[in-house]
PDB file of N, CA and C in Angstrom:
ATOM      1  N   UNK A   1     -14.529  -7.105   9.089  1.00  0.00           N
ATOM      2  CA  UNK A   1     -13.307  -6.569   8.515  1.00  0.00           C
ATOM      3  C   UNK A   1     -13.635  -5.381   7.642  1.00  0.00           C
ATOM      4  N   UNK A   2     -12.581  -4.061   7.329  1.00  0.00           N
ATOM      5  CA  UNK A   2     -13.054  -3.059   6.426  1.00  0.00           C
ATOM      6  C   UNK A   2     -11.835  -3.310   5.699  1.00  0.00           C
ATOM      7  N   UNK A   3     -11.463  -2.218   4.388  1.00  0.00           N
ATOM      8  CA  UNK A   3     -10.491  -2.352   3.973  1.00  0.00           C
ATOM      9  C   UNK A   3     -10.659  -0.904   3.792  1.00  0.00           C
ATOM     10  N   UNK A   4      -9.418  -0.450   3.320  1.00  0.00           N
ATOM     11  CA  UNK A   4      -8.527   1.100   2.612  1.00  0.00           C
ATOM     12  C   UNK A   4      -8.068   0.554   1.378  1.00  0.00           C
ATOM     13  N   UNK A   5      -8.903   1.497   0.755  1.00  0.00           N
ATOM     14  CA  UNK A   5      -7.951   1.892  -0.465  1.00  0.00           C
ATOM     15  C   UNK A   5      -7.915   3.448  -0.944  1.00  0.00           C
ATOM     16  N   UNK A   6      -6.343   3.491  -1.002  1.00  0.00           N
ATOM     17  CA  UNK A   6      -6.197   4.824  -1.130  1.00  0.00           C
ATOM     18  C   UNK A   6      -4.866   4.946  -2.633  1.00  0.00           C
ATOM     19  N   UNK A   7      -5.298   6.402  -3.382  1.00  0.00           N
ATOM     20  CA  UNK A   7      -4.578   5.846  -4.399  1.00  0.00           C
ATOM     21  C   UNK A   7      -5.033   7.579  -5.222  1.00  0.00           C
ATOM     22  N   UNK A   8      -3.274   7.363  -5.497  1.00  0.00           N
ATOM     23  CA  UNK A   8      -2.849   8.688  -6.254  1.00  0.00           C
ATOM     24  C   UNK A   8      -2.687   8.587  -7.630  1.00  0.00           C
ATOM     25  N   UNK A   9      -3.322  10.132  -8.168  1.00  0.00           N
ATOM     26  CA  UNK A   9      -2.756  10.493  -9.158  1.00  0.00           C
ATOM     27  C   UNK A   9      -1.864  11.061  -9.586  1.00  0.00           C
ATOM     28  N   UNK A  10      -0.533  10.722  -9.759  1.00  0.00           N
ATOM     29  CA  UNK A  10       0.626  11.379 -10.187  1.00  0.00           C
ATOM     30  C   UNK A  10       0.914  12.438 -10.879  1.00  0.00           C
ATOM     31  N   UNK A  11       0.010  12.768 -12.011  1.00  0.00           N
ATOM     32  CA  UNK A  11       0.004  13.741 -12.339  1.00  0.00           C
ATOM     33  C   UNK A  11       0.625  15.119 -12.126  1.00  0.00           C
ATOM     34  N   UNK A  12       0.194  15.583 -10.731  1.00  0.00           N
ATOM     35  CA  UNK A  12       0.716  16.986 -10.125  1.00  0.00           C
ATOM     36  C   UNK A  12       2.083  16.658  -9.175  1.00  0.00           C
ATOM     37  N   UNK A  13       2.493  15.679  -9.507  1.00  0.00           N
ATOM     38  CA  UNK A  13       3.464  15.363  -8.387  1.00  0.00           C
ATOM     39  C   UNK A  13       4.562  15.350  -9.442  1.00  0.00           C
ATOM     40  N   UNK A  14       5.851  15.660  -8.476  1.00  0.00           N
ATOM     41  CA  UNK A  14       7.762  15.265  -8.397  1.00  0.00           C
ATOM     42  C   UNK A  14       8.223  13.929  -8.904  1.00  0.00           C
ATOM     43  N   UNK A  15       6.727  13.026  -7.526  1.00  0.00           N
ATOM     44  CA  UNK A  15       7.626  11.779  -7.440  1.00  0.00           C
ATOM     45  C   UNK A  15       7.077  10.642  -8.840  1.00  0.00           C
ATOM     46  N   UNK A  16       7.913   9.587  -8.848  1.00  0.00           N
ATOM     47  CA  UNK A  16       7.170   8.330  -9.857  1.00  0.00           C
ATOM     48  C   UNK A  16       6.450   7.759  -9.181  1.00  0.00           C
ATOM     49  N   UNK A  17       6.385   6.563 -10.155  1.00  0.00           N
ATOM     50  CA  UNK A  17       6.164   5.149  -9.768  1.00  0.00           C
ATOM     51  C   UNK A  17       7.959   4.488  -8.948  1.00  0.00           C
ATOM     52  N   UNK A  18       8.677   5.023  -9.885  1.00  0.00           N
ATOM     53  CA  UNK A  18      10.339   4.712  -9.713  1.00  0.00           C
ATOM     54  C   UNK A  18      10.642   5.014  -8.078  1.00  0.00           C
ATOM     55  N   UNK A  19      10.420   6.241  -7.992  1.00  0.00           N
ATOM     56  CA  UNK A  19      11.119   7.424  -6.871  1.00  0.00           C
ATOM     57  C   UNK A  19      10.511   6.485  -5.725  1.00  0.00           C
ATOM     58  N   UNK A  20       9.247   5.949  -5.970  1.00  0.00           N
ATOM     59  CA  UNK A  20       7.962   5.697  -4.074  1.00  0.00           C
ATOM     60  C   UNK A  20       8.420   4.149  -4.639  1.00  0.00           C
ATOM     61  N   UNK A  21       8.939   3.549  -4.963  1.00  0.00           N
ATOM     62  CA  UNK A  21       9.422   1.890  -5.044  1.00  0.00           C
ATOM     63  C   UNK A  21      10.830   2.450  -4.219  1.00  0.00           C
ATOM     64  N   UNK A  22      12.136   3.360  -4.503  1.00  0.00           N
ATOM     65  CA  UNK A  22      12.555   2.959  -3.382  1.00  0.00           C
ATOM     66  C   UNK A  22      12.279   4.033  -2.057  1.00  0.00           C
ATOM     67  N   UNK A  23      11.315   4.510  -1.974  1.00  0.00           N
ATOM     68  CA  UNK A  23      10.873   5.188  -0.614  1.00  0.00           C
ATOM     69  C   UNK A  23      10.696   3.414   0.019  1.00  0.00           C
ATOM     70  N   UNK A  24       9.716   2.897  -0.754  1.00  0.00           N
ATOM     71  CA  UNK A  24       8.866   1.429  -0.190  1.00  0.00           C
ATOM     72  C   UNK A  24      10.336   0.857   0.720  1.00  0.00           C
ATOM     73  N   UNK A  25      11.083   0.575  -0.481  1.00  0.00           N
ATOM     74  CA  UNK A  25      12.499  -0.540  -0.442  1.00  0.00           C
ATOM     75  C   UNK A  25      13.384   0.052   0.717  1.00  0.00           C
ATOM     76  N   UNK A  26      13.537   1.754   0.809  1.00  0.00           N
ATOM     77  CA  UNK A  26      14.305   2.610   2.231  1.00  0.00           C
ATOM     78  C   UNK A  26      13.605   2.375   3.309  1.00  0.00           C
ATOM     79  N   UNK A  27      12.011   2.439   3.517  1.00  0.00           N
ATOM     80  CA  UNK A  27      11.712   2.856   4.232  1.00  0.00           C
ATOM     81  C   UNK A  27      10.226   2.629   4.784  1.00  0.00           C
ATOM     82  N   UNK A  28       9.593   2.701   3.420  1.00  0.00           N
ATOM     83  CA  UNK A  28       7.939   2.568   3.865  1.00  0.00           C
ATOM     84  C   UNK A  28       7.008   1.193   4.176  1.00  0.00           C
ATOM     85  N   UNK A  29       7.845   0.540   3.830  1.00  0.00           N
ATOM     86  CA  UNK A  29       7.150  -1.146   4.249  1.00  0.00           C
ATOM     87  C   UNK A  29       7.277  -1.796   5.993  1.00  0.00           C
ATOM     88  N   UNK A  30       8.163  -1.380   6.267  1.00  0.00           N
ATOM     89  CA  UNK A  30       8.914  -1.535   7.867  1.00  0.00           C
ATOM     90  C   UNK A  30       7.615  -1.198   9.375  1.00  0.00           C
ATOM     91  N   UNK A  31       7.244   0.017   8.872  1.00  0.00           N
ATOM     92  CA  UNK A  31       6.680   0.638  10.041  1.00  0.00           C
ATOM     93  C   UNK A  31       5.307  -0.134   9.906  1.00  0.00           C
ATOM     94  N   UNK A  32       4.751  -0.618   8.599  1.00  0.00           N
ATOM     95  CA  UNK A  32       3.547  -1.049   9.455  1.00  0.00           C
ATOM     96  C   UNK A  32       3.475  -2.686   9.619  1.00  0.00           C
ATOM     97  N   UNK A  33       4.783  -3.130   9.798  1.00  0.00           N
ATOM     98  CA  UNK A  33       4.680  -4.284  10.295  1.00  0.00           C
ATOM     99  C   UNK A  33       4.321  -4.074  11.982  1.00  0.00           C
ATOM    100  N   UNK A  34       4.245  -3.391  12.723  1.00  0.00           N
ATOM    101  CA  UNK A  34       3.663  -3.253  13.943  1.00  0.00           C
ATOM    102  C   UNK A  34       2.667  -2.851  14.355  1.00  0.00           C
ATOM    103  N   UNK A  35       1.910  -2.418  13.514  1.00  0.00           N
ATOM    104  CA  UNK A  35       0.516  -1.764  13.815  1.00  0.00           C
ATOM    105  C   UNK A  35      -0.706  -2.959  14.072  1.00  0.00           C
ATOM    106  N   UNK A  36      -1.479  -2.769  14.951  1.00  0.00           N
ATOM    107  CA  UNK A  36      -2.126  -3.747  15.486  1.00  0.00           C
ATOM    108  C   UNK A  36      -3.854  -3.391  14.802  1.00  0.00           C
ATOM    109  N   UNK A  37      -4.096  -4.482  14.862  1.00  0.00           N
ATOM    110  CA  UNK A  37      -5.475  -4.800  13.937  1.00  0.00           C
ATOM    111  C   UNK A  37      -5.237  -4.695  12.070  1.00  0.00           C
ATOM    112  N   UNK A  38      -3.767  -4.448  11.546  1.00  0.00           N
ATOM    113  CA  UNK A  38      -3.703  -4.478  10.528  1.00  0.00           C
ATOM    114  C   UNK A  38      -3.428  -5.948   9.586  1.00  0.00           C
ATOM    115  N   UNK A  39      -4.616  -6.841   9.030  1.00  0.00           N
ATOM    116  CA  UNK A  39      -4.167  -8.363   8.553  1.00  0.00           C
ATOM    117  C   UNK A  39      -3.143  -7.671   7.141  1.00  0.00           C
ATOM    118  N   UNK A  40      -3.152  -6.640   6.382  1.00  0.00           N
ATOM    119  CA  UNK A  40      -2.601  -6.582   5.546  1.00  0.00           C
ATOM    120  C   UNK A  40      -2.777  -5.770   4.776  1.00  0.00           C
ATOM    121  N   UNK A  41      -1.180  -5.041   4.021  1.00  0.00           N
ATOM    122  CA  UNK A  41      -1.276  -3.594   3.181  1.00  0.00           C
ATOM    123  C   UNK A  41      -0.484  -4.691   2.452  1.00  0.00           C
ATOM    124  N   UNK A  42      -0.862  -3.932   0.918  1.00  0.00           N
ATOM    125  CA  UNK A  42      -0.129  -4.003  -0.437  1.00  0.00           C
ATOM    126  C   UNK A  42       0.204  -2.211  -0.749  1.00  0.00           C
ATOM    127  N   UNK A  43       0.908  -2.226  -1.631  1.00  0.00           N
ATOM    128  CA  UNK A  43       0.835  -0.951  -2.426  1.00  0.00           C
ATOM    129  C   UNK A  43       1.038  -1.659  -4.048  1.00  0.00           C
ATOM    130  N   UNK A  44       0.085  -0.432  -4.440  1.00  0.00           N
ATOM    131  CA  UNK A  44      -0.094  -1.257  -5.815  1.00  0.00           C
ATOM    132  C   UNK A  44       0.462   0.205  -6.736  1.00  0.00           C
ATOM    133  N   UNK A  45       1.144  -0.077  -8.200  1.00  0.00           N
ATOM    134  CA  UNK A  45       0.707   1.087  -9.111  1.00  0.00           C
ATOM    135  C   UNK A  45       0.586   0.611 -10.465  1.00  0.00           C
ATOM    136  N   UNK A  46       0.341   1.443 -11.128  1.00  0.00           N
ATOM    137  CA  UNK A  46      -0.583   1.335 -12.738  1.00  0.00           C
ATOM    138  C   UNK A  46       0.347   2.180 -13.537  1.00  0.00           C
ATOM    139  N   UNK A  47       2.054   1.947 -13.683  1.00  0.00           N
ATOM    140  CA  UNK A  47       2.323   2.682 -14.959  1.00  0.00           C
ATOM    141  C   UNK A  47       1.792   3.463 -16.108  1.00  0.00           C
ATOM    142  N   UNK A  48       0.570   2.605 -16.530  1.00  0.00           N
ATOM    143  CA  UNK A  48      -0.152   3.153 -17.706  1.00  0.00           C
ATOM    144  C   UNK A  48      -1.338   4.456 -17.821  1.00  0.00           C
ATOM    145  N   UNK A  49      -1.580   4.464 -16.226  1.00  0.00           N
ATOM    146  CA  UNK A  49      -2.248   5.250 -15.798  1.00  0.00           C
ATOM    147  C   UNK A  49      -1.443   6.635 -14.677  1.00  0.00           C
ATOM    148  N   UNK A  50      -0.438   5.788 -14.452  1.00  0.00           N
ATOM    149  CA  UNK A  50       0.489   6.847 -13.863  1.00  0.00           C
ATOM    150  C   UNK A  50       0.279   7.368 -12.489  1.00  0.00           C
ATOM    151  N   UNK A  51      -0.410   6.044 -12.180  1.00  0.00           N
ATOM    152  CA  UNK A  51      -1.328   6.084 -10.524  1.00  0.00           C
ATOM    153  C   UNK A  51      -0.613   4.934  -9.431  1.00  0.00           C
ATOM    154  N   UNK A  52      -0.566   5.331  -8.048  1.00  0.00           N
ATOM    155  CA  UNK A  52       0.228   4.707  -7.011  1.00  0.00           C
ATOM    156  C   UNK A  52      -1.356   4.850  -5.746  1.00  0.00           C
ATOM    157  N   UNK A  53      -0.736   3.319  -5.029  1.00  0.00           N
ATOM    158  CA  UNK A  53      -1.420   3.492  -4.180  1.00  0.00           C
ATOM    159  C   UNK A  53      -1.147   2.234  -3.111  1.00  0.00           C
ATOM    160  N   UNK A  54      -2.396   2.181  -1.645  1.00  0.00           N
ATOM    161  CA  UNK A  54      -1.819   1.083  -1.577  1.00  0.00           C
ATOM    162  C   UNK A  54      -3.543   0.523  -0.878  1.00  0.00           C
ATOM    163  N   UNK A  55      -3.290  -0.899  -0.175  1.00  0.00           N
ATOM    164  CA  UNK A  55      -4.819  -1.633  -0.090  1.00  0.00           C
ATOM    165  C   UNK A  55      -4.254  -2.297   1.563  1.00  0.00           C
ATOM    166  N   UNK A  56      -5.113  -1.496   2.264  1.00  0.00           N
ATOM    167  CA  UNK A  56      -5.037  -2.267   3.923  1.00  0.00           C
ATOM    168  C   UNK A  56      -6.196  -2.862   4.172  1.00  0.00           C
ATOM    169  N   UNK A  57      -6.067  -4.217   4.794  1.00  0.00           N
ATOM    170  CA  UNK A  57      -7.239  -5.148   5.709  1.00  0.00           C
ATOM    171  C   UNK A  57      -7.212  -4.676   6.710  1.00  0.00           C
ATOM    172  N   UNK A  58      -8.140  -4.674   7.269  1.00  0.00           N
ATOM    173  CA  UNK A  58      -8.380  -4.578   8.676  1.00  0.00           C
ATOM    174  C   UNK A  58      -9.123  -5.441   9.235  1.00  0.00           C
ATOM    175  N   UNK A  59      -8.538  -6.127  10.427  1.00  0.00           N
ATOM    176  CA  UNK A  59      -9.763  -6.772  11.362  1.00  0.00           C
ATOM    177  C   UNK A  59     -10.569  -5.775  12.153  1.00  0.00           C
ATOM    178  N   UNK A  60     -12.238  -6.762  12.326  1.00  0.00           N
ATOM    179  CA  UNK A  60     -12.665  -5.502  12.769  1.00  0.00           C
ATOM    180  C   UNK A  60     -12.469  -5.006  14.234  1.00  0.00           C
ATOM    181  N   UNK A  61     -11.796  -5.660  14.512  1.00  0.00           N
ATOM    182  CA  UNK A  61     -11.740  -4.772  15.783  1.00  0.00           C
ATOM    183  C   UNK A  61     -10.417  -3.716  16.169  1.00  0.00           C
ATOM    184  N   UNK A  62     -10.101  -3.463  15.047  1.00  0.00           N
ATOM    185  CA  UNK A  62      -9.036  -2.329  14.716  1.00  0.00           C
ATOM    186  C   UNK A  62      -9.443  -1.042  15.302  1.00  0.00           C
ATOM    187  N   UNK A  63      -8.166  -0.265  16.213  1.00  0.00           N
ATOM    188  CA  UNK A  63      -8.762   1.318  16.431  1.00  0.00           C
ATOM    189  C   UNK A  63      -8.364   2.103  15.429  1.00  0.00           C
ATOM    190  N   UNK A  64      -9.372   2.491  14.540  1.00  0.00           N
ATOM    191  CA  UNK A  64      -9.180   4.053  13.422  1.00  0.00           C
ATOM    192  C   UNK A  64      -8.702   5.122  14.176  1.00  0.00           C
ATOM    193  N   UNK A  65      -8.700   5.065  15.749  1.00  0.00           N
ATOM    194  CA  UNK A  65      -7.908   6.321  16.381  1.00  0.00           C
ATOM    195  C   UNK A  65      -6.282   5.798  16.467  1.00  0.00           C
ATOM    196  N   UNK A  66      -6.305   4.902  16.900  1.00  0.00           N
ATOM    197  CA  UNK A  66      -5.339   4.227  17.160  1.00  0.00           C
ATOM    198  C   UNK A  66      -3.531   5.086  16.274  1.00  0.00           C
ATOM    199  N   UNK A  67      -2.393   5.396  16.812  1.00  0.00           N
ATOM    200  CA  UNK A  67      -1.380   6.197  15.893  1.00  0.00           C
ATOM    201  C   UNK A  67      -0.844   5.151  14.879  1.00  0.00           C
ATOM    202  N   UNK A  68      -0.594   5.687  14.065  1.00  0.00           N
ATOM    203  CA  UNK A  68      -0.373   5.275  13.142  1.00  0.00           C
ATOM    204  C   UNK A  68       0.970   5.545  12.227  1.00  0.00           C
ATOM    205  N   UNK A  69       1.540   5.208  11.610  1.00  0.00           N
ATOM    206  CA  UNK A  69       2.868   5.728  10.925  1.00  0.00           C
ATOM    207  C   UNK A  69       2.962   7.078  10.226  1.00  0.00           C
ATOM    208  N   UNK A  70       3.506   7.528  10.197  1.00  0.00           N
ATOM    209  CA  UNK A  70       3.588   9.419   9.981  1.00  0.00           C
ATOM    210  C   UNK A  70       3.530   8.649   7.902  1.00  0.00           C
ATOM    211  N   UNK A  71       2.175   9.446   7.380  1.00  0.00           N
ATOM    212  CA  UNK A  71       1.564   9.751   5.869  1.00  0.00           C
ATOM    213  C   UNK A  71       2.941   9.936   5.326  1.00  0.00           C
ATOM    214  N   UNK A  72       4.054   9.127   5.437  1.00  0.00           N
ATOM    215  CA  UNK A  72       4.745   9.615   3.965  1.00  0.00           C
ATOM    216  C   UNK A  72       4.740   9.710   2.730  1.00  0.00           C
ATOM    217  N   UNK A  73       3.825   9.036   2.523  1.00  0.00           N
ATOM    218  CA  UNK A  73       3.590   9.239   1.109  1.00  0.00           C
ATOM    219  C   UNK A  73       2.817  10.148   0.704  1.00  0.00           C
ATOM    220  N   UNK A  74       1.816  10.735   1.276  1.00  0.00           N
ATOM    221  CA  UNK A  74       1.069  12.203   0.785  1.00  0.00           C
ATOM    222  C   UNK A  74       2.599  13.104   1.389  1.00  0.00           C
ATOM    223  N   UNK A  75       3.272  13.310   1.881  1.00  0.00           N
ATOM    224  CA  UNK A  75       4.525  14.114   2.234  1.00  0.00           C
ATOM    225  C   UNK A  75       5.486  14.188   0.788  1.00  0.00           C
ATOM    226  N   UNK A  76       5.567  12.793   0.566  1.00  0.00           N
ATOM    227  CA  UNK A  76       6.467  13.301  -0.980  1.00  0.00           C
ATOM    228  C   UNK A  76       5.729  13.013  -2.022  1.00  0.00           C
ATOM    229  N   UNK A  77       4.820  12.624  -2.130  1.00  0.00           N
ATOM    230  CA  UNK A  77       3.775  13.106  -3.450  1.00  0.00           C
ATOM    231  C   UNK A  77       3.189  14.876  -3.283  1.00  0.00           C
ATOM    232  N   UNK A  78       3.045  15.117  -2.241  1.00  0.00           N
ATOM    233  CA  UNK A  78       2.734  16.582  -2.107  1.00  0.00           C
ATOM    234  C   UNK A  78       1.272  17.197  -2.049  1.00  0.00           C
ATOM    235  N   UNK A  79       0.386  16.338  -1.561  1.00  0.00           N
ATOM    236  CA  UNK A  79      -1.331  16.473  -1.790  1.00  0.00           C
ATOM    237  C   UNK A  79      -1.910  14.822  -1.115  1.00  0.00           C
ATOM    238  N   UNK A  80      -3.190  15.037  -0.796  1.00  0.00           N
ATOM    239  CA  UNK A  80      -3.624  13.736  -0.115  1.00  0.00           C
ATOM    240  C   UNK A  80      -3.876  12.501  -1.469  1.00  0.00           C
ATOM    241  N   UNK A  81      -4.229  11.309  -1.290  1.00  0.00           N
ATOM    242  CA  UNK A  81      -4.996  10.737  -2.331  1.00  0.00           C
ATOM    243  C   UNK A  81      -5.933  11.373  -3.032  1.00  0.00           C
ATOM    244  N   UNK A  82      -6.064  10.706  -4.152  1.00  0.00           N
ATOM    245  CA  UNK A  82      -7.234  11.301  -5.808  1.00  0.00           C
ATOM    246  C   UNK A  82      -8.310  10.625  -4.770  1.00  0.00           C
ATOM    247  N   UNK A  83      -8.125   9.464  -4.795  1.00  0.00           N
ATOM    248  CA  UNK A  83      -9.288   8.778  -4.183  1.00  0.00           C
ATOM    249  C   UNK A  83      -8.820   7.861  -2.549  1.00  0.00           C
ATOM    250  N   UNK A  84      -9.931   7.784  -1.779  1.00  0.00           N
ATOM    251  CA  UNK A  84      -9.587   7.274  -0.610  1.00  0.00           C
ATOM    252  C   UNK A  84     -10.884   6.770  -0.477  1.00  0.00           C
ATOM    253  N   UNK A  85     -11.558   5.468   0.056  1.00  0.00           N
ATOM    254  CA  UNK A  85     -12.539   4.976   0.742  1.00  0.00           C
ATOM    255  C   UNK A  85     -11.787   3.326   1.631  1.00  0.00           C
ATOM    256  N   UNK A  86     -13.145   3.460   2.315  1.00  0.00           N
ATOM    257  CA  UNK A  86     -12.775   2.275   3.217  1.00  0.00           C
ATOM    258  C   UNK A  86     -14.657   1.893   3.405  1.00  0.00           C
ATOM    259  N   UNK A  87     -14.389   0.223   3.364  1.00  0.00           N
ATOM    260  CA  UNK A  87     -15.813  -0.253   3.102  1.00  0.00           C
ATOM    261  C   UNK A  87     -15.658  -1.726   3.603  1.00  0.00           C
ATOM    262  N   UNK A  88     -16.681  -1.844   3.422  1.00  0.00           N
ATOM    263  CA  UNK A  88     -16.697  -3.463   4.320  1.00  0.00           C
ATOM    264  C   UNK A  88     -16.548  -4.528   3.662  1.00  0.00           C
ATOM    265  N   UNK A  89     -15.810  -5.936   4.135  1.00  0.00           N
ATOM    266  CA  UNK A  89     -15.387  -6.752   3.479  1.00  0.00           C
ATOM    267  C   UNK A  89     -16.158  -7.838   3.647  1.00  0.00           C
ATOM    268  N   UNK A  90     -16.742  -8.334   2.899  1.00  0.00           N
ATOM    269  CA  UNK A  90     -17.847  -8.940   2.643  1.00  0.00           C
ATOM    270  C   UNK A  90     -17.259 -10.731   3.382  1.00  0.00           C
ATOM    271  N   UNK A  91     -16.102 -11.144   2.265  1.00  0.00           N
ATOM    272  CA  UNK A  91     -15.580 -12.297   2.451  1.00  0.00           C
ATOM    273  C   UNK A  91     -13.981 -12.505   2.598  1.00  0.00           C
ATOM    274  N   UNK A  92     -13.294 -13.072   2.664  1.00  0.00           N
ATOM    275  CA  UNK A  92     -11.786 -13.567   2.406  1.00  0.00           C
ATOM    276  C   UNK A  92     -11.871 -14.893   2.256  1.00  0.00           C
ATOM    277  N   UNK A  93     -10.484 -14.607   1.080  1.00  0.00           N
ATOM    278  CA  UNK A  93      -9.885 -16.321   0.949  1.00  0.00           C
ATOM    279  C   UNK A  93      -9.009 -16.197   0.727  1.00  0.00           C
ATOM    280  N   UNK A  94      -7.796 -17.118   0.958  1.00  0.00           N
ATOM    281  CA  UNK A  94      -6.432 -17.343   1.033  1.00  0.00           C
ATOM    282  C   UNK A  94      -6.305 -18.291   0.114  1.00  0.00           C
ATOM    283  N   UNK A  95      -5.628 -18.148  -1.173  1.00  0.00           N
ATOM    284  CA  UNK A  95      -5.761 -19.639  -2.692  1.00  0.00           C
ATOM    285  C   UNK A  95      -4.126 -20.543  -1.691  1.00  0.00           C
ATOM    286  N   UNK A  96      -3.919 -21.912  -2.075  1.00  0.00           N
ATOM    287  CA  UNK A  96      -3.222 -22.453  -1.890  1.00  0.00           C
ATOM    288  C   UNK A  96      -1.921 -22.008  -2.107  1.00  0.00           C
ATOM    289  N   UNK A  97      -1.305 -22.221  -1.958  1.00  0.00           N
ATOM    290  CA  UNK A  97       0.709 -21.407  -1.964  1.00  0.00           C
ATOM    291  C   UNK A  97       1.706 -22.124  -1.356  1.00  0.00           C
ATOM    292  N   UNK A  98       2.428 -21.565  -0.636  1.00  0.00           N
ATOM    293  CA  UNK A  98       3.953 -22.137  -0.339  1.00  0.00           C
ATOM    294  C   UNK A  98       4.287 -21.921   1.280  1.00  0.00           C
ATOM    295  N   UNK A  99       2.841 -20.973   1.403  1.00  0.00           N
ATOM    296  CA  UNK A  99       3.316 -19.958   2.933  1.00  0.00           C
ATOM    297  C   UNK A  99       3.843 -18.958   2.675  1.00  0.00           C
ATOM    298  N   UNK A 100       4.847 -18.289   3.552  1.00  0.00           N
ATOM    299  CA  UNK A 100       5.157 -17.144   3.983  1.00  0.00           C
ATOM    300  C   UNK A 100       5.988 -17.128   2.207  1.00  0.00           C
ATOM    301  N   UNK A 101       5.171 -15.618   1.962  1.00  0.00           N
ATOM    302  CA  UNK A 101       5.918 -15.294   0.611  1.00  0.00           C
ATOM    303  C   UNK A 101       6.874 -14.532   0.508  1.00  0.00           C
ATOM    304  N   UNK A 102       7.466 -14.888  -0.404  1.00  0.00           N
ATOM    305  CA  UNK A 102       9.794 -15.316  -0.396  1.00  0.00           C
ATOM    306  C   UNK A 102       9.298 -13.787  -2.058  1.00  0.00           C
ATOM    307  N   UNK A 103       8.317 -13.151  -2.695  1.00  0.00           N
ATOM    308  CA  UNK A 103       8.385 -12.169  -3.362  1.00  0.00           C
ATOM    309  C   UNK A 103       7.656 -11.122  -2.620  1.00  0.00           C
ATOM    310  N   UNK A 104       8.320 -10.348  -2.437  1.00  0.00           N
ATOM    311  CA  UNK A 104       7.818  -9.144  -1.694  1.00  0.00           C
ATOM    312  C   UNK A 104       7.745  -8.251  -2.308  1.00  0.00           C
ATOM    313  N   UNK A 105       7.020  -8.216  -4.073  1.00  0.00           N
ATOM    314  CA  UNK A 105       7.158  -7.271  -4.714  1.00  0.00           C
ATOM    315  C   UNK A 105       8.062  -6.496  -5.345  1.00  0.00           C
ATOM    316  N   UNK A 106       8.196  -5.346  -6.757  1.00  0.00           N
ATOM    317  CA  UNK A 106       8.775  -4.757  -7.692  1.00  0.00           C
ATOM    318  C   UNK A 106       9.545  -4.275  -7.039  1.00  0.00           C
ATOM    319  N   UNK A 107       9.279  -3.425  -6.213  1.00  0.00           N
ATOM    320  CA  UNK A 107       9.976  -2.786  -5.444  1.00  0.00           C
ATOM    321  C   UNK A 107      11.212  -3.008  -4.097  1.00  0.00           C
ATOM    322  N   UNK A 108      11.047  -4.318  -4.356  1.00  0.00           N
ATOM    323  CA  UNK A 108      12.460  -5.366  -3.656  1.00  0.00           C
ATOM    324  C   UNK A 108      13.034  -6.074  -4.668  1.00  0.00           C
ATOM    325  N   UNK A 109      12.597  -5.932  -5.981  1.00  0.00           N
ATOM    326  CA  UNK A 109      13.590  -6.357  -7.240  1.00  0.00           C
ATOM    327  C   UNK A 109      13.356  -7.557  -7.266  1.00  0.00           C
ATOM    328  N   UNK A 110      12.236  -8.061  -6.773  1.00  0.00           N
ATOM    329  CA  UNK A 110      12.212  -9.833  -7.103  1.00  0.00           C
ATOM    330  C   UNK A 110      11.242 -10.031  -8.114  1.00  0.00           C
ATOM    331  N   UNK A 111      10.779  -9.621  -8.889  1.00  0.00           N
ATOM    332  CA  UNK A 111       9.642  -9.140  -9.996  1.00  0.00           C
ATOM    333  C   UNK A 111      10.198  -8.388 -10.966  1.00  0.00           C
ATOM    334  N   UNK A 112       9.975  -8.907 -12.431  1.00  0.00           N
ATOM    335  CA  UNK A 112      10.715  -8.279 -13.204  1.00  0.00           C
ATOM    336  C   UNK A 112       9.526  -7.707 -13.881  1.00  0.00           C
ATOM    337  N   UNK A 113       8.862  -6.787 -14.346  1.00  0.00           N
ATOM    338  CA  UNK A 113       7.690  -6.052 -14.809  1.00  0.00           C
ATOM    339  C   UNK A 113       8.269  -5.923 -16.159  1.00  0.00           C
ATOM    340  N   UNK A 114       6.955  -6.608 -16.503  1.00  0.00           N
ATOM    341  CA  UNK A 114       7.616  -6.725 -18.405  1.00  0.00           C
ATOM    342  C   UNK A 114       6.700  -5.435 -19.045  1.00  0.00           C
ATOM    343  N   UNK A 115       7.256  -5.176 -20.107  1.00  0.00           N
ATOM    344  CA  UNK A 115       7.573  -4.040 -20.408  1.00  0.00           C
ATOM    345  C   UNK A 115       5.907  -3.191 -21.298  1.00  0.00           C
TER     346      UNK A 115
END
């Protein structure tokens, strides 16, 4: 397995943390529910740091050529990621839970981010 992590600095950009929660909530979570060899993206951000980004699994037998969903988010941030690598995943574990998770994150309003 490898993973991505890729992740902006806001700084030189238009958009927020606010503005790319509802890009996520319009639009950006949808398309890669079909992409094949992908076990899993988050997007994460850091208010305090004023940084957005997001974290893909990959199984390994994923094609890196393979098409992929059109970069919207370097499109309305306006520049690629501060930082981007992808590296190998040593282990996984899944902690005990409920199953299929019913919070899908800030950015679907089921998370109240304290202050």
């Amino acid at each position: 397995m490898k993973a991505t992590i890729s992740w902006w600095d806001l700084s030189g950009s238009d958009q927020t943390i606010d503005s790319l929660r509802v890009y996520l909530r319009d639009e950006g979570v949808e398309p890669w529910a079909q992409i094949h060899g992908l076990r899993l993206k988050f997007w994460i951000s850091d208010r305090q740091t004023n940084r957005w980004g997001a974290v893909m699994l990959w199984e390994s037998t994923a094609d890196p050529t393979a098409p992929m969903p059109p970069n919207r988010a370097t499109e309305l941030i306006g520049y690629p990621p501060t930082h981007r690598m992808t590296t190998a995943v040593e282990a996984i574990v899944e902690g005990v839970h409920s199953g299929r998770p019913t919070d899908h994150g800030l950015a679907f309003g089921a998370v109240k981010e304290s202050s």
